[in-house]
N, C-alpha and C. Protein backbone atom coordinates (compact mmCIF):
# COMPACT_ATOMS: atom_id res chain seq x y z
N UNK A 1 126.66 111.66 120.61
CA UNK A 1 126.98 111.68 119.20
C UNK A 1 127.98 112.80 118.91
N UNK A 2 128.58 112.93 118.14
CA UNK A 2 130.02 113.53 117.68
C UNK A 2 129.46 114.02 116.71
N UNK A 3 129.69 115.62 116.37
CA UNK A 3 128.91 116.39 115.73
C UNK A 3 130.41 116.86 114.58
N UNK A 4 129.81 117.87 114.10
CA UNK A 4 131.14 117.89 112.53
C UNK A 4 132.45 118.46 112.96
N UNK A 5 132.20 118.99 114.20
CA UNK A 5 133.44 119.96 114.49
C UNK A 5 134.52 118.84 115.07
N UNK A 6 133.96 117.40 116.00
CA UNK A 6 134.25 116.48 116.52
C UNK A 6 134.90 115.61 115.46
N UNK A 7 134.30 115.49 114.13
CA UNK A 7 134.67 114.47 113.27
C UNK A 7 136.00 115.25 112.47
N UNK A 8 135.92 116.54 112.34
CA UNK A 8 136.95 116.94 111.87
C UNK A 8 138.06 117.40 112.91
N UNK A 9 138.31 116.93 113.93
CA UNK A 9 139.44 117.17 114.66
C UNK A 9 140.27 115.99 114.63
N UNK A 10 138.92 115.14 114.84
CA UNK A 10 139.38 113.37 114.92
C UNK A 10 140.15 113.77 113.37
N UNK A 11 140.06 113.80 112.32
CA UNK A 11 140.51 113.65 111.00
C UNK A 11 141.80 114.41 111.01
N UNK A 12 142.07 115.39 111.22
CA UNK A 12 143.12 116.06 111.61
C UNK A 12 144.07 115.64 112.57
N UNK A 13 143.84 114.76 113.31
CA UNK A 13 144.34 113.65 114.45
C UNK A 13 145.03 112.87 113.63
N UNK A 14 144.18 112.33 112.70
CA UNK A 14 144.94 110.71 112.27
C UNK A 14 146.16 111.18 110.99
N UNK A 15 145.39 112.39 110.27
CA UNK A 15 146.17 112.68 109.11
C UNK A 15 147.48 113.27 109.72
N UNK A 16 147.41 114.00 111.12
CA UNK A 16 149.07 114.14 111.52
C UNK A 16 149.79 112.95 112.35
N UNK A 17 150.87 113.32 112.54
CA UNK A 17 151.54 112.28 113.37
C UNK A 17 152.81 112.11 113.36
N UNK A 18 153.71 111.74 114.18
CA UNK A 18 155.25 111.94 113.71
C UNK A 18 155.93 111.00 113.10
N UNK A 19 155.22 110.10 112.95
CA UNK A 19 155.70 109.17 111.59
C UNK A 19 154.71 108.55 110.77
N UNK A 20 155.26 107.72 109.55
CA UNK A 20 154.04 107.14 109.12
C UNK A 20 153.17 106.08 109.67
N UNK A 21 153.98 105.31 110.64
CA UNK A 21 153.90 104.33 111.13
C UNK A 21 152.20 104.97 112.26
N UNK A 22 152.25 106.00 112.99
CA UNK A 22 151.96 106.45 113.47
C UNK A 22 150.52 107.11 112.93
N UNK A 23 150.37 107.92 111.83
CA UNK A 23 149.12 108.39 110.93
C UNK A 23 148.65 106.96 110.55
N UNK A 24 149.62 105.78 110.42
CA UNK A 24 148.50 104.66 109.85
C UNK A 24 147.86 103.95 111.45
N UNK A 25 148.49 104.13 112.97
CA UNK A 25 147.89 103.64 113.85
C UNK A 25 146.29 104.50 113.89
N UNK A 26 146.86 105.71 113.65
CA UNK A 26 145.61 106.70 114.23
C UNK A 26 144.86 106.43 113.02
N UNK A 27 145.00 106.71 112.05
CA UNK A 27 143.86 105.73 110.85
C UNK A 27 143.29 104.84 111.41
N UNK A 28 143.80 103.95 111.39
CA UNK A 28 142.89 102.16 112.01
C UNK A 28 142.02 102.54 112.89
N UNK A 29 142.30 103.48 114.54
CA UNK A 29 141.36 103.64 115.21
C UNK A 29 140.37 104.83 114.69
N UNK A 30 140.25 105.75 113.86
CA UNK A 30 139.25 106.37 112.88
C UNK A 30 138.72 105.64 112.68
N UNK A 31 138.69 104.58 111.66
CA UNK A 31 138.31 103.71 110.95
C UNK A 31 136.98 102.80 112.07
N UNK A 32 137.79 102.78 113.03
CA UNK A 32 137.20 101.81 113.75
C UNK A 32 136.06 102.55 114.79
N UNK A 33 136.13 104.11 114.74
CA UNK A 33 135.23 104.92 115.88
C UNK A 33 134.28 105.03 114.48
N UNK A 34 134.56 105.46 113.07
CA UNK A 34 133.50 105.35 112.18
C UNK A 34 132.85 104.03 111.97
N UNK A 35 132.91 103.32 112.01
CA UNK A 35 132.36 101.41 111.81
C UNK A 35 131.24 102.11 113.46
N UNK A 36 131.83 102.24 114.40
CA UNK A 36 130.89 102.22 115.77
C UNK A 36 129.60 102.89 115.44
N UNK A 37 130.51 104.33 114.78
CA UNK A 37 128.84 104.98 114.28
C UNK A 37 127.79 104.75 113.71
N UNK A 38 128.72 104.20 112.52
CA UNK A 38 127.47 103.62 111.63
C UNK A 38 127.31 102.27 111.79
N UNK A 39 127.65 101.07 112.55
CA UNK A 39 126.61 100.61 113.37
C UNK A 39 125.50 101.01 114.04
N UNK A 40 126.16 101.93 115.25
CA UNK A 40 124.52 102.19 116.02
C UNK A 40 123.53 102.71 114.83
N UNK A 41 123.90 103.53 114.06
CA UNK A 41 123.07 104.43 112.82
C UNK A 41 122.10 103.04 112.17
N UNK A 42 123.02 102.40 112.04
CA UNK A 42 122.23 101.10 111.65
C UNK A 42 121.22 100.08 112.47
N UNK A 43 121.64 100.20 113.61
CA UNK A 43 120.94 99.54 114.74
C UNK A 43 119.41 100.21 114.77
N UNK A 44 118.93 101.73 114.09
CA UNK A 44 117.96 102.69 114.91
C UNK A 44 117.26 102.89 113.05
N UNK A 45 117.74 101.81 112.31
CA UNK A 45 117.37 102.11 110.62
C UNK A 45 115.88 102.37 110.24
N UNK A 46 115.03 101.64 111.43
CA UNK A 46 114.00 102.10 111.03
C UNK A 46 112.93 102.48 112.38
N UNK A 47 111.90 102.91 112.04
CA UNK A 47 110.99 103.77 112.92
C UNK A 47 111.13 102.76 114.49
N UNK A 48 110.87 101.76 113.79
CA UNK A 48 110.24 100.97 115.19
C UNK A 48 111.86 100.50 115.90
N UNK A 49 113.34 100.18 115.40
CA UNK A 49 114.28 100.47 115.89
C UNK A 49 114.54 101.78 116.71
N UNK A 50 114.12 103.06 116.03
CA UNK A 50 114.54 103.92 116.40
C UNK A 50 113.94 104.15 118.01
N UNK A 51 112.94 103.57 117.61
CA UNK A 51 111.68 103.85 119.03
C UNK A 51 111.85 102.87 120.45
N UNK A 52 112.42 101.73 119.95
CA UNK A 52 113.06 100.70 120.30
C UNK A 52 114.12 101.43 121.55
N UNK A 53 115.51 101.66 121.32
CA UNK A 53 116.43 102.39 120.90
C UNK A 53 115.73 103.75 122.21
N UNK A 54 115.45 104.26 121.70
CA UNK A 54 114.87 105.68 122.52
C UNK A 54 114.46 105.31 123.99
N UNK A 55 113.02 104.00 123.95
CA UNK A 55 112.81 103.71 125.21
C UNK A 55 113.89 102.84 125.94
N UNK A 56 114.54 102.24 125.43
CA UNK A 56 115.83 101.59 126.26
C UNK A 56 116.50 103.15 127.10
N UNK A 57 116.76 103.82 126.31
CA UNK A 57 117.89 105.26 127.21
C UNK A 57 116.80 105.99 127.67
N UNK A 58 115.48 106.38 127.64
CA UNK A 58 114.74 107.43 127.81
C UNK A 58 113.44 106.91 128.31
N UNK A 59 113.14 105.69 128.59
CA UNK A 59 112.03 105.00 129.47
C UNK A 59 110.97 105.12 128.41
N UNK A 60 110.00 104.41 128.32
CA UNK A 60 108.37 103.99 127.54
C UNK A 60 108.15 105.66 127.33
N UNK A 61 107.97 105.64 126.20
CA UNK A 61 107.54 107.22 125.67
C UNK A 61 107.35 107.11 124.11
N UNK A 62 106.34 107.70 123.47
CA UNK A 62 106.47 107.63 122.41
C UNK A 62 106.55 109.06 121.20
N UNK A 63 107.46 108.17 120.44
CA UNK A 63 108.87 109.86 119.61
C UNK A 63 107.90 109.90 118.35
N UNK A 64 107.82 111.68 118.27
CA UNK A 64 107.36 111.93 117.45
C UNK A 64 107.84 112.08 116.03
């Protein structure tokens, strides 16, 4: 997961660029690494997702 220091570099990424043509490519793929996030965010929406989710990467265990 991409923590705030990560999301604001990415943002600083797309908002520069040496043309416009260029800040609107790096936009689109922002756009498109935020949609990824909040998918998975959405995938784990509730307890029994989340738990779901956990034992797939982290084997039968149960999260407190």
């Amino acid at each position: 997961m991409a923590n705030s220091y990560d999301i604001h570099i990415n943002m600083n990424y797309f908002l520069s660029g040496d043309s416009y043509e260029t800040m609107l490519e790096n936009k689109k793929r922002w756009e498109e690494e935020v949609k990824e996030h909040n998918d998975f965010f959405e995938s784990i929406s509730t307890k029994e997702k989340y738990q779901e989710k956990w034992n797939e990467v982290y084997g039968e265990s149960e999260v407190k």
